[in-house]
Protein backbone atom coordinates (compact mmCIF):
# COMPACT_ATOMS: atom_id res chain seq x y z
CA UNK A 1 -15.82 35.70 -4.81
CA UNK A 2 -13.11 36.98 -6.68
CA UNK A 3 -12.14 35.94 -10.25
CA UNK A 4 -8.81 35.10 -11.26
CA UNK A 5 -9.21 35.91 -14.70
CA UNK A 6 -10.14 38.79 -14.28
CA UNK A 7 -7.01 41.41 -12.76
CA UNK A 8 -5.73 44.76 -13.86
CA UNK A 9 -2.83 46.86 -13.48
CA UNK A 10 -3.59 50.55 -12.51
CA UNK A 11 -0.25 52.13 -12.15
CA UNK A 12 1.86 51.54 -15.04
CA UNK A 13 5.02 53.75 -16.46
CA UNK A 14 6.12 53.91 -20.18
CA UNK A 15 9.36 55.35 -21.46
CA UNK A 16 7.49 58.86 -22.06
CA UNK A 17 8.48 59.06 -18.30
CA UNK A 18 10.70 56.89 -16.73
CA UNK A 19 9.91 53.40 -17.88
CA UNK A 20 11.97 52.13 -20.45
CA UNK A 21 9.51 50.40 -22.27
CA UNK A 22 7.08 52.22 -25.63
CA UNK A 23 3.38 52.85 -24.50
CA UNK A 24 2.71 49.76 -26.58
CA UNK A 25 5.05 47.40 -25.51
CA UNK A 26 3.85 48.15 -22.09
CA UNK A 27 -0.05 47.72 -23.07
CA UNK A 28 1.30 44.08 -25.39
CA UNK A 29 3.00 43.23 -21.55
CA UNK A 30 -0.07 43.72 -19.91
CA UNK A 31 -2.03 41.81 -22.65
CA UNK A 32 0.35 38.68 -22.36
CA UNK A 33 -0.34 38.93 -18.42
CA UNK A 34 -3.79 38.18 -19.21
CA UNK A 35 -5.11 41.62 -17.71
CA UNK A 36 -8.29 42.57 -18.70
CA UNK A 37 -7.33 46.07 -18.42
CA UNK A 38 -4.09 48.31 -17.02
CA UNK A 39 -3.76 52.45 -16.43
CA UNK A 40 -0.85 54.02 -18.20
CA UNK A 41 0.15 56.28 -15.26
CA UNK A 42 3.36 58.25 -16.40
CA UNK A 43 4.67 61.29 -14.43
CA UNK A 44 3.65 64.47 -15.15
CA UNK A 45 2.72 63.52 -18.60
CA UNK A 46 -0.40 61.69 -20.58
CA UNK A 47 1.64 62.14 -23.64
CA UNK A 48 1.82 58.18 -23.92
CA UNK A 49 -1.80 57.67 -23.91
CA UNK A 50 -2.97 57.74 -27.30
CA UNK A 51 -0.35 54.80 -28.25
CA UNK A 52 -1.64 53.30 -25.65
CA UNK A 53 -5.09 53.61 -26.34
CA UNK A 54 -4.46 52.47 -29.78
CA UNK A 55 -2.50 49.16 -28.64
CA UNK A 56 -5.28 48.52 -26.20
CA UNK A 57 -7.73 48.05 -29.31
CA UNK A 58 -4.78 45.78 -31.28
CA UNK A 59 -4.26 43.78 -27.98
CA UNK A 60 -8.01 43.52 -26.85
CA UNK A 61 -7.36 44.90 -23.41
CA UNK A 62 -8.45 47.39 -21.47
CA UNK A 63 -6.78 51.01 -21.54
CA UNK A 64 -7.09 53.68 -18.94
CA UNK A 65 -5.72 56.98 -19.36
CA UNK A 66 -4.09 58.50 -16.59
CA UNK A 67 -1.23 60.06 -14.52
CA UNK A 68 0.60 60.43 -11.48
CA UNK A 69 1.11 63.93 -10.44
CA UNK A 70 3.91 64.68 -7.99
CA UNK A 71 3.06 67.20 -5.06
CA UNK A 72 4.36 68.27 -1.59
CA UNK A 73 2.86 68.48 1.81
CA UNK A 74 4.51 70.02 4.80
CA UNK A 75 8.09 68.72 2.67
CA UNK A 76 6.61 65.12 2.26
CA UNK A 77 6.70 64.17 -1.35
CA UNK A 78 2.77 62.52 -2.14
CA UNK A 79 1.98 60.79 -5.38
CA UNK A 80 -1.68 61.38 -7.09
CA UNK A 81 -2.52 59.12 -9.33
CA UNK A 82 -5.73 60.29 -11.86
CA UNK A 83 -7.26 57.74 -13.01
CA UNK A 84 -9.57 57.73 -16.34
CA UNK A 85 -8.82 61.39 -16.69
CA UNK A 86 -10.09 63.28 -20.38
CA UNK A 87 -6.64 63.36 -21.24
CA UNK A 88 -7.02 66.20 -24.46
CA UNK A 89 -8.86 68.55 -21.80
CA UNK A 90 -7.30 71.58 -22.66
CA UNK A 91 -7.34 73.33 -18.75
CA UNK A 92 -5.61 69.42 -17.99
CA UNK A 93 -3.20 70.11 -20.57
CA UNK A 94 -2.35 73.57 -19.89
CA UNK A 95 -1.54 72.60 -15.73
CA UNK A 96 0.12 69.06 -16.61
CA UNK A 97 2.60 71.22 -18.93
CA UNK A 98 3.19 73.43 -16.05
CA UNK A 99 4.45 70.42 -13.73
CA UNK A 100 6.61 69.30 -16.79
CA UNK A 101 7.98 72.42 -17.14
CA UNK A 102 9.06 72.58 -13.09
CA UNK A 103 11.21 69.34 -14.03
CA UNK A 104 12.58 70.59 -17.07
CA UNK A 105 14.17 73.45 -15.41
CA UNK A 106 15.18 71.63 -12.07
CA UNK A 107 16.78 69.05 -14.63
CA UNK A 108 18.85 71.66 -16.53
CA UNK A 109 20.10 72.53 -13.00
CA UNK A 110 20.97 69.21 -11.85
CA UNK A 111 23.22 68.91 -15.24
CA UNK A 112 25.28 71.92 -13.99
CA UNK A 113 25.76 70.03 -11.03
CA UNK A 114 26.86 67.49 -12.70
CA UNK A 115 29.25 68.66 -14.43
CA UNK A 116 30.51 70.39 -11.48
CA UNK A 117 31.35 67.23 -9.86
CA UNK A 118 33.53 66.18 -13.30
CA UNK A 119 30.16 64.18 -15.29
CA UNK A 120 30.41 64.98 -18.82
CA UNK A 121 26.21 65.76 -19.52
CA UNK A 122 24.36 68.06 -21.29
CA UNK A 123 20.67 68.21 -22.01
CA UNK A 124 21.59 67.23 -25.93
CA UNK A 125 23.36 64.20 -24.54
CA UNK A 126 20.42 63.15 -22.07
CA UNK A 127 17.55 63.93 -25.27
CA UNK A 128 19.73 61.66 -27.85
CA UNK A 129 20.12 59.14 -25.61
CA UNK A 130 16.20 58.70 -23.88
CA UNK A 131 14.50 60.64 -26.60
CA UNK A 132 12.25 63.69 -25.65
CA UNK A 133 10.19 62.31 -22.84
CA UNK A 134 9.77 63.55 -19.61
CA UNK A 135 13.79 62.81 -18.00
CA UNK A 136 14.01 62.08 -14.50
CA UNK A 137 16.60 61.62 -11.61
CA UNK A 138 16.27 57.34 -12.81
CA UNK A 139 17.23 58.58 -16.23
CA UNK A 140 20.48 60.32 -14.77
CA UNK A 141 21.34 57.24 -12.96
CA UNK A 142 21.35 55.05 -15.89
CA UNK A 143 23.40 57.35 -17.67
CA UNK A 144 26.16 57.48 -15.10
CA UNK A 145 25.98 53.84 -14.80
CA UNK A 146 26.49 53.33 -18.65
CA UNK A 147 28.99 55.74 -18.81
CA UNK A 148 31.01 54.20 -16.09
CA UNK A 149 31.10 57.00 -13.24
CA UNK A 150 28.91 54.44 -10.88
CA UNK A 151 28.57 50.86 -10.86
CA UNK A 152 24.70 50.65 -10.12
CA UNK A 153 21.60 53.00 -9.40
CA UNK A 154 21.94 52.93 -5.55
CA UNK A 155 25.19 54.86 -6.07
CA UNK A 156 24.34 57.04 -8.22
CA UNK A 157 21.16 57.81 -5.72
CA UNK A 158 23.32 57.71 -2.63
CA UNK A 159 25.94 59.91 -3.74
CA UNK A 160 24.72 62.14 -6.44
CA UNK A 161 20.81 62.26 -6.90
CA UNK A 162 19.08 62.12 -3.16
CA UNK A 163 18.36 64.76 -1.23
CA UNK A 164 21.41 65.94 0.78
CA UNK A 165 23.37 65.26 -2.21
CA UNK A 166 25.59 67.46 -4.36
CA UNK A 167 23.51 67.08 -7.56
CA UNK A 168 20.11 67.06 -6.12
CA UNK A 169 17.86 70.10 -7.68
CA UNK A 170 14.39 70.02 -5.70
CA UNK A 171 11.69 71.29 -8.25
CA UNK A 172 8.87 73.83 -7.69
CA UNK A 173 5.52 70.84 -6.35
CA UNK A 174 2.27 71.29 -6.23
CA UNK A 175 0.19 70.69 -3.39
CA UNK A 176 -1.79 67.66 -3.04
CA UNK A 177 -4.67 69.43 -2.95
CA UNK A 178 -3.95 71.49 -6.36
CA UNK A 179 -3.29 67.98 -7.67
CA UNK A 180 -6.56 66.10 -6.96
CA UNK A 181 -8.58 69.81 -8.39
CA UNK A 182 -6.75 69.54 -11.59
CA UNK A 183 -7.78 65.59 -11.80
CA UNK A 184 -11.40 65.92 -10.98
CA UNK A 185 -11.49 68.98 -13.38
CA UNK A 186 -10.62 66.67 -16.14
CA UNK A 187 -12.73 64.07 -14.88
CA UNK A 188 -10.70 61.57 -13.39
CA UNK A 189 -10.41 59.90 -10.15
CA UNK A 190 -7.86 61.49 -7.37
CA UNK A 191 -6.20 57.96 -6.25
CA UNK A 192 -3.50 58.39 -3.17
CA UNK A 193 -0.20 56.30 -4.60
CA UNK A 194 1.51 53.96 -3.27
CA UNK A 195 0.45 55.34 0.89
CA UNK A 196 3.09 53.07 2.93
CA UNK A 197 6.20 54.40 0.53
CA UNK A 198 5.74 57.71 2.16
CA UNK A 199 7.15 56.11 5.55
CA UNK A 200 4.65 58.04 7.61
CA UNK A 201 3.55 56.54 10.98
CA UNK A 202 0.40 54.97 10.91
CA UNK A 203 -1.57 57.76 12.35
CA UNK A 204 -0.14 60.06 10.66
CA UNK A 205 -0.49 58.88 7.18
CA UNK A 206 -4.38 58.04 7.90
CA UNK A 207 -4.88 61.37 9.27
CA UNK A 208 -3.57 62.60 5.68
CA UNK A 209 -5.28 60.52 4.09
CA UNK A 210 -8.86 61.66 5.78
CA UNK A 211 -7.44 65.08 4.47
CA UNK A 212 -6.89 64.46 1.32
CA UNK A 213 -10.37 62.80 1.21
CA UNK A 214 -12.36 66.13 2.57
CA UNK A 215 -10.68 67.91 -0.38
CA UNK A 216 -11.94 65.10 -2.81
CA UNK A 217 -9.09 62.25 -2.53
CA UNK A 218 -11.65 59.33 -3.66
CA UNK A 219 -9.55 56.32 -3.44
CA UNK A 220 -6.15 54.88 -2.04
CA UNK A 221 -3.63 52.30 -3.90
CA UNK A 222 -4.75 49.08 -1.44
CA UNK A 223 -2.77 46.90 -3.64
CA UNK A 224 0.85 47.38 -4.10
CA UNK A 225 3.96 45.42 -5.58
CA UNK A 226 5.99 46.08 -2.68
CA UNK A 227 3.29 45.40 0.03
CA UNK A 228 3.17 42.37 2.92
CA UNK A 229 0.00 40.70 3.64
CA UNK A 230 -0.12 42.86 6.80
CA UNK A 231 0.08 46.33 4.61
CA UNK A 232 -2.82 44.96 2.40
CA UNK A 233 -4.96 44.12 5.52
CA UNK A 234 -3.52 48.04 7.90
CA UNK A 235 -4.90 49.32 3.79
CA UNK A 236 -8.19 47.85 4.05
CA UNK A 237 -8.79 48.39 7.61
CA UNK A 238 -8.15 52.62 6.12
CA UNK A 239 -9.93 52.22 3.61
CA UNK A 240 -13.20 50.49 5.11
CA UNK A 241 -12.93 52.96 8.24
CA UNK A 242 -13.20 56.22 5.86
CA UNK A 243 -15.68 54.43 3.19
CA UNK A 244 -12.88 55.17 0.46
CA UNK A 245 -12.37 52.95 -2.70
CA UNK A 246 -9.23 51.12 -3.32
CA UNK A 247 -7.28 50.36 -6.67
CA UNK A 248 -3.86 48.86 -6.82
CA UNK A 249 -0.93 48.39 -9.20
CA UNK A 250 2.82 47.42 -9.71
CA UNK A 251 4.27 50.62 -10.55
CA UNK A 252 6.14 49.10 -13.51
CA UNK A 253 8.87 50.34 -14.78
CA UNK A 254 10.68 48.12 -17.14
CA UNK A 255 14.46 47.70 -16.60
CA UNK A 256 14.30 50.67 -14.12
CA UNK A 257 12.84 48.45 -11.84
CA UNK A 258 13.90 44.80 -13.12
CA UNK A 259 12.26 42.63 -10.27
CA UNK A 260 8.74 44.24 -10.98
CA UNK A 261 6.94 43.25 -13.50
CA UNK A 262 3.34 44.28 -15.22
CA UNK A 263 0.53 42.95 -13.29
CA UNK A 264 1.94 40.72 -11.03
CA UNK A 265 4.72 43.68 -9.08
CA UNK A 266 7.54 40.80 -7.43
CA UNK A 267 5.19 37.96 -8.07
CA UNK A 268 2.65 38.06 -5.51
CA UNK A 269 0.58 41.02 -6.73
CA UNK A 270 -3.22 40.24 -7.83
CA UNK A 271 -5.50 43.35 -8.34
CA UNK A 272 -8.92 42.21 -9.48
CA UNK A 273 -11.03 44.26 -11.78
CA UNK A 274 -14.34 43.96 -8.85
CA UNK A 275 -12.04 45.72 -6.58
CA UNK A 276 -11.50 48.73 -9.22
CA UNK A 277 -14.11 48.97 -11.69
CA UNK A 278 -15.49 52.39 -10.12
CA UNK A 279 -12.35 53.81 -12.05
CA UNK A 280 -14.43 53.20 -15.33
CA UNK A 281 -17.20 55.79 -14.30
């Protein structure tokens, strides 16, 4: 039977990527949701970890270091989350700074698009005003809205920053598969993100899925803020079919995402640490 006092968060962002919230204040959040433990799952980047490692100790809770790595297959964008990865492994390092480096450049593009279109940005701007973390297209849309050229993210999205758009800059991915080698190389636990976000049909997405599992995928997010009952059950159905281990998360992001919130997504999330504790091997 499943304890209630006893849930964790695996898929948590800090403002070393896109959150907006410190490594710490995100590990405190997760503390006053009464988690016994959380992932710290930035993009691209475990450069939050050691904060958070360090708050887990002050808060008594939990910290797993991780990642979400973003790759492309067949021009469908898949999120990897590593889970418990050996975040100082030097080959990790060396590859993570690689898919940083792919969105530094496509950012420095977007900018000239940017200003192209009459926004007054430059990389100085967008590094005094989020600090040098890992800038994304969500960072871009909350400068436009504070500097008054759009009145809320969804326009900035819709008419600068999506795909099809005259600012969008698609970046240089790597493939799923490269993505789960350079978690397992460090140790960690390949985790498909997020699966029903990728608006697949059914078959198709489990016949990725089964994939991604023959090149060492070894779990899938079952547990999701945005998911219905019936996505949790078509999830466990997948994941009981193919023997694969499930892990779930909100995908908090602070104020980037105001209506989801650590541990609990929208207010019907519950991820119980039975579900995930594999991650801690």
């Amino acid at each position: 039977m499943e304890d209630n006092n006893l849930r964790v968060d695996f898929h948590v962002h800090s403002y070393v990527s896109d959150g907006t919230v410190s490594p710490r204040e995100v590990v405190k959040l997760a503390a006053d949701a009464g988690l016994v433990a959380m992932a710290l799952t930035d993009h691209d980047t475990v450069d939050g970890v050691e904060e958070a490692l360090k708050a887990g100790e002050e808060y008594g809770i939990k910290v797993i270091p991780g990642i979400e790595l973003s790759a492309d297959y067949k021009g469908s964008d898949l999120h990897i989350l590593g889970l418990n990865v050996d975040y100082v492994n030097e080959g990790f390092c060396e590859k993570v700074a690689v898919c940083r480096d792919s969105r530094h450049n496509r950012n420095l593009k977007m900018i000239e698009k940017l200003n192209e279109c009459g926004i007054n940005i430059t990389w100085d701007i967008m590094l005094e005003r989020f600090g040098s973390k890992s800038i994304t297209r969500a960072h871009f849309a909350k400068y436009m809205i504070d500097e008054g050229y759009v009145a809320d993210k969804d326009e900035a999205f819709n008419k600068y920053l999506n795909p099809g758009c005259p600012c969008y800059v698609s970046r240089v991915k790597i493939s799923p598969f490269e993505a789960i080698d350079i978690i397992k190389a460090a140790g960690g636990h390949p985790v498909l993100a997020h699966p029903l976000l990728y608006k697949m049909p059914y078959d198709r997405l489990e016949s990725v899925i089964v994939m991604l599992q023959n090149h060492g995928l070894e779990g899938i997010e079952g547990r999701y803020a945005l998911n219905k009952v019936e996505d949790d059950n078509f999830l466990d159905k997948i994941a009981k079919r193919h023997n694969l281990k499930m892990t779930g998360g909100s995908d908090f992001h602070g104020a980037i995402k105001p209506d989801i919130f650590v541990g609990v997504g929208k207010g019907n999330l519950k991820v119980y640490e039975n579900m995930c504790s594999w991650i801690y091997e």
